[in-house]
N, C-alpha and C. Protein backbone atom coordinates (compact mmCIF):
# COMPACT_ATOMS: atom_id res chain seq x y z
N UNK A 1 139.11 -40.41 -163.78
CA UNK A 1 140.05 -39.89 -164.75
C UNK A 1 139.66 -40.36 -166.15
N UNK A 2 139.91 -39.65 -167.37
CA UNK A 2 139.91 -39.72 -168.37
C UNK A 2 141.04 -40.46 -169.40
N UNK A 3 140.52 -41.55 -170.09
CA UNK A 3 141.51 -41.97 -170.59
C UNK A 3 142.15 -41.71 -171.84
N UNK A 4 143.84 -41.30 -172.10
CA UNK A 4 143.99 -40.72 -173.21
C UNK A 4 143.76 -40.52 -174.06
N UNK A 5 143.23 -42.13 -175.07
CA UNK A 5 143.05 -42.15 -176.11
C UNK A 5 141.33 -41.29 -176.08
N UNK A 6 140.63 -41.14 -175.56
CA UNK A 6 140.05 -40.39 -175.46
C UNK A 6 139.20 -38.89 -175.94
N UNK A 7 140.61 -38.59 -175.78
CA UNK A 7 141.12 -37.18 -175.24
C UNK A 7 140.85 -36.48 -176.72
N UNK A 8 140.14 -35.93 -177.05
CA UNK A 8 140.44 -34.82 -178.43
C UNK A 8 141.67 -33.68 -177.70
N UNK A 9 141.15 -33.01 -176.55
CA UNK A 9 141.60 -32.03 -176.09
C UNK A 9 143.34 -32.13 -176.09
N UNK A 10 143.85 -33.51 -176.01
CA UNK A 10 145.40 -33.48 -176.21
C UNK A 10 145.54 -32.94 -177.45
N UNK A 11 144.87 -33.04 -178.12
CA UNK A 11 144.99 -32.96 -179.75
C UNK A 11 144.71 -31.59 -180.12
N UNK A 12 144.55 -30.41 -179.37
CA UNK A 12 144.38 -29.06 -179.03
C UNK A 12 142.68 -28.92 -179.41
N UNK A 13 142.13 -29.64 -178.99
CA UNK A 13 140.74 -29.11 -179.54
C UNK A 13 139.92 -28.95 -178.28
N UNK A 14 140.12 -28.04 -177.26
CA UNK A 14 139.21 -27.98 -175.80
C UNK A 14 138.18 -27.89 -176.17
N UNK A 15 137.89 -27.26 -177.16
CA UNK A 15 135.82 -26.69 -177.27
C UNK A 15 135.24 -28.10 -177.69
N UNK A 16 136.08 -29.55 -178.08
CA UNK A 16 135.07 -30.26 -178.24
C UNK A 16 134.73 -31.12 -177.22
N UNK A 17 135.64 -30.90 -176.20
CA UNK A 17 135.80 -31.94 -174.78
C UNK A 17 134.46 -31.03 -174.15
N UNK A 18 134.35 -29.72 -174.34
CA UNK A 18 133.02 -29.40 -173.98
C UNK A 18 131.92 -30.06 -174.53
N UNK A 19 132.00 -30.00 -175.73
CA UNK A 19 130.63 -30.73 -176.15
C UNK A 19 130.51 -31.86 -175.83
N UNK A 20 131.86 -32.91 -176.22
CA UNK A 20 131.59 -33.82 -175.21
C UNK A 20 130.86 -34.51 -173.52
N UNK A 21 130.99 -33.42 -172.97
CA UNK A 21 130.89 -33.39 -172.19
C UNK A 21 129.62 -32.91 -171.26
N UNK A 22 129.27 -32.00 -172.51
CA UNK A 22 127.95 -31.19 -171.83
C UNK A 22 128.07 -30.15 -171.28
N UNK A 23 129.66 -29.71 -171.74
CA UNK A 23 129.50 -28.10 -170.29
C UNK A 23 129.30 -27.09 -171.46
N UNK A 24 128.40 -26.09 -171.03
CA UNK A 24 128.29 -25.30 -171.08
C UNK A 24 128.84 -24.00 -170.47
N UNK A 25 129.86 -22.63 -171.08
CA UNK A 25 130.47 -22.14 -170.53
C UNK A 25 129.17 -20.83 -169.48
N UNK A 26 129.50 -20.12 -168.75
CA UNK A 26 128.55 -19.02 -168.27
C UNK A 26 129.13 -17.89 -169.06
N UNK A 27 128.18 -16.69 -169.13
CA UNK A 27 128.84 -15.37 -169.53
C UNK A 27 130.56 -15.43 -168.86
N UNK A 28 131.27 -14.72 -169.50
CA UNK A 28 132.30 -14.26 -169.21
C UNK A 28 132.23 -13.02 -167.76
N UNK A 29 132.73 -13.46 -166.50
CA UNK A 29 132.48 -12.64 -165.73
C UNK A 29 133.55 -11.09 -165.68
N UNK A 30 132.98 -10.48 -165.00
CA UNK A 30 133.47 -8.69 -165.23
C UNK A 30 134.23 -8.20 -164.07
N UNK A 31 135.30 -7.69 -164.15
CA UNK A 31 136.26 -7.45 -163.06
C UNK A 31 135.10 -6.59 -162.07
N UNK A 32 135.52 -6.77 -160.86
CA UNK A 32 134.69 -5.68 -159.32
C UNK A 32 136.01 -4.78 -159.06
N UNK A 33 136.38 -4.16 -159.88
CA UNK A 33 137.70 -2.67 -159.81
C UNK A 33 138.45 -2.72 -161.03
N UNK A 34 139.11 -2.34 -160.90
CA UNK A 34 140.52 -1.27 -161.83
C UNK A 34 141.09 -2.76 -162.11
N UNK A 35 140.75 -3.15 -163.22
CA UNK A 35 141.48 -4.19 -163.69
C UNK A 35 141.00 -4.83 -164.87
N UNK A 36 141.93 -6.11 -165.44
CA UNK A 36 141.01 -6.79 -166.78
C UNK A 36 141.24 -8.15 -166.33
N UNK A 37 140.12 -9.22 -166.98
CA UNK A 37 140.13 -10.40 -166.70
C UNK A 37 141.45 -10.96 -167.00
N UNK A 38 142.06 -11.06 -167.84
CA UNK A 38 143.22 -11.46 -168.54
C UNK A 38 143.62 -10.70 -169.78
N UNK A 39 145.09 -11.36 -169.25
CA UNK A 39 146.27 -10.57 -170.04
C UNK A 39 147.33 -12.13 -170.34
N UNK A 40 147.87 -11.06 -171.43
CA UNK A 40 148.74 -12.71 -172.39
C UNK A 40 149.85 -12.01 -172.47
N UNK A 41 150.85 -12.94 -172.70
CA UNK A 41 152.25 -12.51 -172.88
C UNK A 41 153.05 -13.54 -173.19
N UNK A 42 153.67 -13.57 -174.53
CA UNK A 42 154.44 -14.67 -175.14
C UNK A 42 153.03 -16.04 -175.72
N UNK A 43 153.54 -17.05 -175.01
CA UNK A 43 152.52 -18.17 -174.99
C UNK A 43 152.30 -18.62 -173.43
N UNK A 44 151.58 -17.19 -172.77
CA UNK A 44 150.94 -17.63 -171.75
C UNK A 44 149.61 -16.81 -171.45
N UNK A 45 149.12 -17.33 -170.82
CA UNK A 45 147.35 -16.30 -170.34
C UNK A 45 147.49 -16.35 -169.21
N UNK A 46 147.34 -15.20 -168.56
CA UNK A 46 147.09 -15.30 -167.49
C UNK A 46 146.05 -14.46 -166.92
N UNK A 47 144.99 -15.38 -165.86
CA UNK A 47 143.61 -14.89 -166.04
C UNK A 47 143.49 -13.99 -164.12
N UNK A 48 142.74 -13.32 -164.10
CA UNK A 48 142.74 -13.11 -162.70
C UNK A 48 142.13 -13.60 -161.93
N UNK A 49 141.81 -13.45 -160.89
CA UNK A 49 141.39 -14.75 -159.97
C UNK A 49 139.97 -14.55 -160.43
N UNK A 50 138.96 -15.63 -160.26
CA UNK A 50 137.61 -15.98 -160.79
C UNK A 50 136.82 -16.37 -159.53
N UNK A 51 135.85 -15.96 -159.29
CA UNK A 51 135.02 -16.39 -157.78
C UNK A 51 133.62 -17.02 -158.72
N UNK A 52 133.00 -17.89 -157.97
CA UNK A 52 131.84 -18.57 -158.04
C UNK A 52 130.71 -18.27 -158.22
N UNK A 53 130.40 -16.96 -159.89
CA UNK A 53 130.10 -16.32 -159.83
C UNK A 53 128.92 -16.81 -161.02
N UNK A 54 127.33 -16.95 -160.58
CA UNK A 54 126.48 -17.48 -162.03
C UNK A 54 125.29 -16.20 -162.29
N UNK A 55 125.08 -15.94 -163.55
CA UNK A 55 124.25 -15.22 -163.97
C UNK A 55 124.45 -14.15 -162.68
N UNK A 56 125.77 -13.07 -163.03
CA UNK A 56 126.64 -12.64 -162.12
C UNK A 56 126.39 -12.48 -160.21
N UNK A 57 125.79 -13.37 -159.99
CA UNK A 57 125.30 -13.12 -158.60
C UNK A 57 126.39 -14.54 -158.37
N UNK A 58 126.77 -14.39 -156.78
CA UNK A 58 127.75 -15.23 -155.81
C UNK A 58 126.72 -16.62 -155.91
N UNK A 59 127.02 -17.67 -156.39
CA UNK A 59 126.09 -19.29 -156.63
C UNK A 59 126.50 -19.71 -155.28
N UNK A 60 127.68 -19.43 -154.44
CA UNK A 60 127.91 -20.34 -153.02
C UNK A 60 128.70 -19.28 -152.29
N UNK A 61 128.10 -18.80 -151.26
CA UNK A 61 128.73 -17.93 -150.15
C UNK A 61 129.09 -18.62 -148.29
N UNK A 62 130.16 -18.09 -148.26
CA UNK A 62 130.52 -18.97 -146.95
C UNK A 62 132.33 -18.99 -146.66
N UNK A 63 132.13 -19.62 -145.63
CA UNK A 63 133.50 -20.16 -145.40
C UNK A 63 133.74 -21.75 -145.11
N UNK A 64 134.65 -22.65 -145.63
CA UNK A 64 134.93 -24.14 -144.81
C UNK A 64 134.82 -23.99 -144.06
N UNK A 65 134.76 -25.22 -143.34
CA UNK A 65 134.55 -25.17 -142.08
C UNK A 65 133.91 -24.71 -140.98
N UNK A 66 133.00 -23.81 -141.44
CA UNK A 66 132.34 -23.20 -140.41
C UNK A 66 130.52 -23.30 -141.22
N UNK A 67 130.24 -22.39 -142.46
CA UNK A 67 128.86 -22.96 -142.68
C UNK A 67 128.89 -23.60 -144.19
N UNK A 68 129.86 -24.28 -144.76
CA UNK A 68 129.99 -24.81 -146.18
C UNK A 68 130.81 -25.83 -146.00
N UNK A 69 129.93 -27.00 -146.44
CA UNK A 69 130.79 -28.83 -146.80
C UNK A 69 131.82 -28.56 -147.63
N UNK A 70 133.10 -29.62 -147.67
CA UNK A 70 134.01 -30.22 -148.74
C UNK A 70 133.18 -29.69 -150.11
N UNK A 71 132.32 -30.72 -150.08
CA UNK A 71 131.80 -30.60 -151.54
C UNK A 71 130.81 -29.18 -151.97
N UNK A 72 130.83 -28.58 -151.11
CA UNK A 72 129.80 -27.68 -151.68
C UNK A 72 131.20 -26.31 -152.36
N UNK A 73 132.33 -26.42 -151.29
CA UNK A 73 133.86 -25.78 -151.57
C UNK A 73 134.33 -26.68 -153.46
N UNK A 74 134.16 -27.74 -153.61
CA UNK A 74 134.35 -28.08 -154.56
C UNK A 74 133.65 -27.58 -155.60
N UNK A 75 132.17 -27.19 -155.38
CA UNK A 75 131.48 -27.01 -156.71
C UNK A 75 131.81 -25.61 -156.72
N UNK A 76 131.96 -24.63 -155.84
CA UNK A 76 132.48 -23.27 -155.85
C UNK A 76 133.53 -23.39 -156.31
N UNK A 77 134.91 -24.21 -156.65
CA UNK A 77 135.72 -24.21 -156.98
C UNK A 77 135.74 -24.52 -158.44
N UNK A 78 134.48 -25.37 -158.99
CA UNK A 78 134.52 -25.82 -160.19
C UNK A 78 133.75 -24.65 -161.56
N UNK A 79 132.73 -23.80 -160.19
CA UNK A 79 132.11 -22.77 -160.83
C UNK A 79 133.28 -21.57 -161.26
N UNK A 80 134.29 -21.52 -160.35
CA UNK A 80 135.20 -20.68 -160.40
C UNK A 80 135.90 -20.87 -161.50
N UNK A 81 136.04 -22.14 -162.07
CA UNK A 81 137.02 -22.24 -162.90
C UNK A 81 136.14 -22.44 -163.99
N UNK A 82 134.57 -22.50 -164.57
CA UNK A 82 134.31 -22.16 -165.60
C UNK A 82 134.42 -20.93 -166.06
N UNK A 83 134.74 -20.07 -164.80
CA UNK A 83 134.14 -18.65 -165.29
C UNK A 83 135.46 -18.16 -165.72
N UNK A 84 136.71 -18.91 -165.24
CA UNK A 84 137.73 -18.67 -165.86
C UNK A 84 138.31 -19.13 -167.26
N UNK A 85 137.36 -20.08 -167.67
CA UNK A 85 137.65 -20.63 -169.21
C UNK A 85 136.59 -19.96 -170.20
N UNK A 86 135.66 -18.99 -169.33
CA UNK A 86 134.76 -18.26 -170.18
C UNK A 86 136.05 -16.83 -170.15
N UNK A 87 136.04 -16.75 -169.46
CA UNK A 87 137.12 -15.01 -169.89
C UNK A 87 138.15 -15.79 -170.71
N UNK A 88 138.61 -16.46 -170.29
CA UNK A 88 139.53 -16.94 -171.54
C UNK A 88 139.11 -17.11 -173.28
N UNK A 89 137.88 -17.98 -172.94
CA UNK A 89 137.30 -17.61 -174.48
C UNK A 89 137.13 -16.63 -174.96
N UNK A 90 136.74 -15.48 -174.24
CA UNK A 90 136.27 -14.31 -174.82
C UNK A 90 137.88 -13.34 -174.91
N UNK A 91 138.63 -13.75 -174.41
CA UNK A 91 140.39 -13.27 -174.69
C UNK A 91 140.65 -13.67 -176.01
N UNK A 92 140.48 -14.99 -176.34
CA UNK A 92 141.12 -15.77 -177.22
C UNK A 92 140.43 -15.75 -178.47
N UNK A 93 139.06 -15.44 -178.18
CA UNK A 93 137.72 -15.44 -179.29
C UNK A 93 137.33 -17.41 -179.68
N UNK A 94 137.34 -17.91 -178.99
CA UNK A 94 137.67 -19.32 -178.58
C UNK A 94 138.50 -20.09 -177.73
N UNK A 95 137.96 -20.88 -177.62
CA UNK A 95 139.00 -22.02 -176.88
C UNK A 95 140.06 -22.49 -177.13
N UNK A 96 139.82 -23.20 -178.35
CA UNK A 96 140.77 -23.90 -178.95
C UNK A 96 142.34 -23.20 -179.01
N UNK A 97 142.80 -22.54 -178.66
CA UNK A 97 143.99 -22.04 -178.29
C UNK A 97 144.25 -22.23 -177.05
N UNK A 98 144.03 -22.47 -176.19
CA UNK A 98 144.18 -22.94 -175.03
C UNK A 98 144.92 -24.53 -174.93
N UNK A 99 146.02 -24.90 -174.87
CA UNK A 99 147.12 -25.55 -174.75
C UNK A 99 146.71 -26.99 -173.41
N UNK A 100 146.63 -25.76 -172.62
CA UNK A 100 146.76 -26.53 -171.09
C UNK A 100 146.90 -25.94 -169.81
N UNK A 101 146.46 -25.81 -169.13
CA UNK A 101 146.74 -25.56 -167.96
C UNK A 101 148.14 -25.69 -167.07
N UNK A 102 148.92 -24.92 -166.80
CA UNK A 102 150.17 -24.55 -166.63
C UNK A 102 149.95 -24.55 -164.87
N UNK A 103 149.35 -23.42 -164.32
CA UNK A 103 149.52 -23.47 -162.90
C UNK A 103 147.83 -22.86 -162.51
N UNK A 104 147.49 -23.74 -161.69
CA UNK A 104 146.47 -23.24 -160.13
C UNK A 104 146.71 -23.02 -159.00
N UNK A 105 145.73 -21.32 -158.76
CA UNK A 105 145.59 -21.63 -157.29
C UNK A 105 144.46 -21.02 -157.21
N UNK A 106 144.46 -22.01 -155.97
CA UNK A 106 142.71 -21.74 -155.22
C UNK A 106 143.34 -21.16 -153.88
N UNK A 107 142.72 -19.74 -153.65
CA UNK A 107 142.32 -19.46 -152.12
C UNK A 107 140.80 -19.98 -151.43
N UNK A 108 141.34 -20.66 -150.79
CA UNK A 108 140.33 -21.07 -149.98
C UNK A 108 139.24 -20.30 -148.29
N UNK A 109 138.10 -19.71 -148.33
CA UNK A 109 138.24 -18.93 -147.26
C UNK A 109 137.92 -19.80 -146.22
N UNK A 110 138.54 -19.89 -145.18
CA UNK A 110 138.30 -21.25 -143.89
C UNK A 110 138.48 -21.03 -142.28
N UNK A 111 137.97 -21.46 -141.70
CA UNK A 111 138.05 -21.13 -140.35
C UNK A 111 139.64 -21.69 -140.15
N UNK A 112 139.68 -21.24 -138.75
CA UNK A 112 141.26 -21.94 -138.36
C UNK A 112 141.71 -23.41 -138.52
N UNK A 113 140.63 -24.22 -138.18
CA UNK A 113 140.83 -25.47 -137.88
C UNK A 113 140.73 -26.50 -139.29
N UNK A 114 140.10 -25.74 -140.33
CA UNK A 114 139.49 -26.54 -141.66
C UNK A 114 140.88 -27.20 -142.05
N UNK A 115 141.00 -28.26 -142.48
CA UNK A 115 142.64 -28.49 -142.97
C UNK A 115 142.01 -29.21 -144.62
N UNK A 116 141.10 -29.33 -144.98
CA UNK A 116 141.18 -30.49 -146.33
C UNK A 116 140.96 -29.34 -147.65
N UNK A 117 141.72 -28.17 -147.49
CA UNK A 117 141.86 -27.07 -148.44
C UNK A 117 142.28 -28.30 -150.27
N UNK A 118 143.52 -29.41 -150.04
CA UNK A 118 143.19 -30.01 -150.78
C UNK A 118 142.28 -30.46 -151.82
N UNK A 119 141.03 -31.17 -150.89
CA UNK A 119 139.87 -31.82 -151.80
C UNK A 119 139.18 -31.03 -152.00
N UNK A 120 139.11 -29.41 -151.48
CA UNK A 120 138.50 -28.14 -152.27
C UNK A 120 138.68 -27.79 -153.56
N UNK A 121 140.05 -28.20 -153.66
CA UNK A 121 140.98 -27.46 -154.55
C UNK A 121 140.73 -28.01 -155.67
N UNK A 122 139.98 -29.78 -155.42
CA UNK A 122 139.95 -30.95 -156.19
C UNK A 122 138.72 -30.57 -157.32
N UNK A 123 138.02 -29.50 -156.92
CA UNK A 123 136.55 -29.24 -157.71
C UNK A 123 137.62 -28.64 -159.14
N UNK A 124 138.79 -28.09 -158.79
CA UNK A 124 139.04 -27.01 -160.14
C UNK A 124 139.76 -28.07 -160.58
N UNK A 125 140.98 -28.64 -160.52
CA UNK A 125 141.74 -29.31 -160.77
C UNK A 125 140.79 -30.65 -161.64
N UNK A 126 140.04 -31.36 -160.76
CA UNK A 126 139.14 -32.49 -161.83
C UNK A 126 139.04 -32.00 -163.35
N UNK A 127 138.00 -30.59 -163.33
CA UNK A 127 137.52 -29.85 -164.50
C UNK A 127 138.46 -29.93 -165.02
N UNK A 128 139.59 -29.34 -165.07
CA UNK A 128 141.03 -29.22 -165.84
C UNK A 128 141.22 -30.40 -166.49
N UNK A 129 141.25 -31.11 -165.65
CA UNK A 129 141.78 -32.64 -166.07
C UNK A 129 140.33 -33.44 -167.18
N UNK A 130 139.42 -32.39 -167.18
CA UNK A 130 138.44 -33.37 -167.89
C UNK A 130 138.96 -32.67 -169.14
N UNK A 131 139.38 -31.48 -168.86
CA UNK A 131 139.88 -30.59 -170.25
C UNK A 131 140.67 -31.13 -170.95
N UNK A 132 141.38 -30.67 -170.23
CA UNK A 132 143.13 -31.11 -171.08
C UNK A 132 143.68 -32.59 -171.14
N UNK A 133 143.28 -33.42 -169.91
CA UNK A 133 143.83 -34.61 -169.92
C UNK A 133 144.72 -35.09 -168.64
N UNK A 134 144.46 -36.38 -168.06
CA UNK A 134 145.33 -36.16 -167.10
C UNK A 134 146.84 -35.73 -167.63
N UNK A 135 147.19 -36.64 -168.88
CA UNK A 135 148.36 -36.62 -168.94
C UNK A 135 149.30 -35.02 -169.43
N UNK A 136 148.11 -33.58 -169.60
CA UNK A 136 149.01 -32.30 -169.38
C UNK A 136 149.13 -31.83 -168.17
N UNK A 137 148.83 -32.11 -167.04
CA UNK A 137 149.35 -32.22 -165.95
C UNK A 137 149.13 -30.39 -165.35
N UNK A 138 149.25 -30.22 -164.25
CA UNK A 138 149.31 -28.94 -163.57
C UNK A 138 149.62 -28.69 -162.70
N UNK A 139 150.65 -27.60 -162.31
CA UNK A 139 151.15 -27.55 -160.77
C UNK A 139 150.00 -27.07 -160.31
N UNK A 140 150.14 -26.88 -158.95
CA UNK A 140 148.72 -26.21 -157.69
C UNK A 140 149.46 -25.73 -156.69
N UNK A 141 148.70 -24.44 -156.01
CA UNK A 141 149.13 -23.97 -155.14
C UNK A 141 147.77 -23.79 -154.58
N UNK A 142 147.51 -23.99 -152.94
CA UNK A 142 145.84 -23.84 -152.45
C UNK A 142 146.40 -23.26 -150.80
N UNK A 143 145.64 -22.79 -150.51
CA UNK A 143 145.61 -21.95 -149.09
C UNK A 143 144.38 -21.35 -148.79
N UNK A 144 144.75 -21.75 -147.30
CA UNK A 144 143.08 -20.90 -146.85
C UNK A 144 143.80 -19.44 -146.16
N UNK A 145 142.39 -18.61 -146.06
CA UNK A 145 142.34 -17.52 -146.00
C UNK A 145 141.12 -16.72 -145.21
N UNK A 146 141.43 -16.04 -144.37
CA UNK A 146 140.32 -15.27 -143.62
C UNK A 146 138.88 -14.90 -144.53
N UNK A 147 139.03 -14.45 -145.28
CA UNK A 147 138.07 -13.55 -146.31
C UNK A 147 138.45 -13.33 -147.64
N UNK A 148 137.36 -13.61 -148.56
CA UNK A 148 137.70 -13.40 -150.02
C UNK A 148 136.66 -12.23 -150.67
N UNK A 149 136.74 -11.39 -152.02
CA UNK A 149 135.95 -10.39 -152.35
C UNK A 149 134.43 -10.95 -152.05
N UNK A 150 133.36 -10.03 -151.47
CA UNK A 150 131.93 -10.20 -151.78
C UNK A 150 131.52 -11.86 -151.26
N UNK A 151 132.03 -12.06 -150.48
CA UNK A 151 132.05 -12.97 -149.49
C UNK A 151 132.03 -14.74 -150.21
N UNK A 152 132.90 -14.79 -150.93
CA UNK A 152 133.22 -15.64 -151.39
C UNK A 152 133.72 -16.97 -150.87
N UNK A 153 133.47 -18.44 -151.44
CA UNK A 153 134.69 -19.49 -150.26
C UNK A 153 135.57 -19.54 -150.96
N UNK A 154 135.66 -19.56 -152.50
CA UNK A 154 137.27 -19.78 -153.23
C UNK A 154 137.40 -18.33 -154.35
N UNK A 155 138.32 -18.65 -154.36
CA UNK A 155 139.17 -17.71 -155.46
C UNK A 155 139.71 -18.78 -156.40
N UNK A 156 140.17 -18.75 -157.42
CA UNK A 156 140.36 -19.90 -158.77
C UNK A 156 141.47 -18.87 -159.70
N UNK A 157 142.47 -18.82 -159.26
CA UNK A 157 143.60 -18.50 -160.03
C UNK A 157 144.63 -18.86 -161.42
N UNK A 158 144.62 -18.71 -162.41
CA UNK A 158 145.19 -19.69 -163.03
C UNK A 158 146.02 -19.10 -164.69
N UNK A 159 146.90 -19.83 -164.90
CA UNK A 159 147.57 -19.79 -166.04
C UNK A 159 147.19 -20.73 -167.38
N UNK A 160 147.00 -20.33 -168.39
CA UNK A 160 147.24 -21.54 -169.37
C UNK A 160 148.10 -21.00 -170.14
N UNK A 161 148.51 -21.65 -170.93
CA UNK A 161 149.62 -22.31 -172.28
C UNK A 161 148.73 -21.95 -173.00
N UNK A 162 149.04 -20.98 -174.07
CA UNK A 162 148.17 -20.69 -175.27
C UNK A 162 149.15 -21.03 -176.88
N UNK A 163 148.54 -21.47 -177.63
CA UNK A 163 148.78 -22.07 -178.74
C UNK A 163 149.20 -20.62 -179.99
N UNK A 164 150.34 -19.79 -179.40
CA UNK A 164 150.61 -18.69 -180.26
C UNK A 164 150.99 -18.74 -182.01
N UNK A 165 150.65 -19.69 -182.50
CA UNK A 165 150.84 -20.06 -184.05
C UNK A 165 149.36 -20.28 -184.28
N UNK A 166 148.27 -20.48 -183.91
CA UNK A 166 147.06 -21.03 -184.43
C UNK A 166 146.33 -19.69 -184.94
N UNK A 167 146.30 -18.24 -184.40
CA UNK A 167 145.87 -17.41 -185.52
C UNK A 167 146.60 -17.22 -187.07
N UNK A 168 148.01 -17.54 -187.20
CA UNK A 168 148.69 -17.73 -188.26
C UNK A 168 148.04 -18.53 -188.98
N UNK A 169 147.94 -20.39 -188.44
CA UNK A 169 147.51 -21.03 -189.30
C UNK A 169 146.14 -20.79 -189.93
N UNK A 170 145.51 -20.23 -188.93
CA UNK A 170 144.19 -19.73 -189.50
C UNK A 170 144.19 -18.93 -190.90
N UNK A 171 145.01 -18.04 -190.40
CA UNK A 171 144.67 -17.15 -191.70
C UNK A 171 145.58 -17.28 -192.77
N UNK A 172 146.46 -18.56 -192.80
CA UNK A 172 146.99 -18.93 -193.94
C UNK A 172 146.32 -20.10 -194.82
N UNK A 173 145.18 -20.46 -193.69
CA UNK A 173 143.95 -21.57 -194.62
C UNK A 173 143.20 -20.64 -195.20
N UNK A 174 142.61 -19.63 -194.24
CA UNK A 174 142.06 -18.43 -194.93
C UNK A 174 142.16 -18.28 -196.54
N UNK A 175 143.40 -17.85 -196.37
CA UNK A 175 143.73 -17.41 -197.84
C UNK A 175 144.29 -18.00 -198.65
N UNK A 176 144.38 -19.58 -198.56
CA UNK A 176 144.51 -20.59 -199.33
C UNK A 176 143.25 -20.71 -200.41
């Protein structure tokens, strides 16, 4: 875990906890049907589910429990959720409006018997937390599931808190 004082990102600045950090976002990935990555409403984003998707080809195919480790479900989970802070950038035209992470869920795809859908879930949730901070906190919702699109192990669902005054302030420095 990350310790507060730390944290630029409490301080609304996510794009520098990237640099900090070293991540690099991937292209913004492209809906597979009749749909858009995200949609906003009030001061929320909400993105559609994101699969484990690099230089648009599937980076980890499988199911728990049957031919994919804990951890290999984690890094599919963590790939999932860059690709969801890349559609978000490209929503927002940056990061830095991005607040916090409000709610996750991961579908998990798993045989009957897999039960640690949890420490799957743990690949998206960490990232978050390197983002925002432990202390903005996030509900989770995780479940496994027979089959996901294009043979996927997770799905990466998620909401953020968007900072609906920061194009204002912008363009009132603007024209200062």
């Amino acid at each position: 875990m990350l310790a507060p004082s730390g944290n630029n990102a409490v301080a609304g600045r996510p794009s520098s906890r990237f640099s900090e950090l070293g991540i690099v976002l991937p292209a913004p990935p492209t809906p597979l049907g009749t749909y858009v990555e995200s949609s906003d409403t009030g001061n929320l984003l909400f993105m559609s589910g994101t699969l484990p998707v690099v230089n648009r080809k599937l980076a980890i195919a499988g199911r728990l429990g049957e031919n994919l480790s804990v951890k290999e479900g984690q890094e599919a989970a963590r790939i999932a959720s860059l690709n969801a802070l890349a559609a978000a950038k490209q929503h927002l035209k940056g990061l830095d409006r991005l607040k916090k992470l409000v709610k996750l869920t991961v579908l998990v795809a798993t045989t009957e018997q897999f039960s640690e859908h949890a420490a799957v879930a743990d690949g998206a949730s960490n990232l978050f937390v390197q983002i925002f901070g432990p202390e903005a906190g996030h509900v989770r919702l995780v479940y496994g599931v027979q089959s996901l699109p294009i043979g996927a192990p997770v799905v990466v669902d998620v909401i953020f808190e968007i900072d609906t005054a920061a194009p204002l302030r912008r363009e009132m420095a603007e024209a200062q």
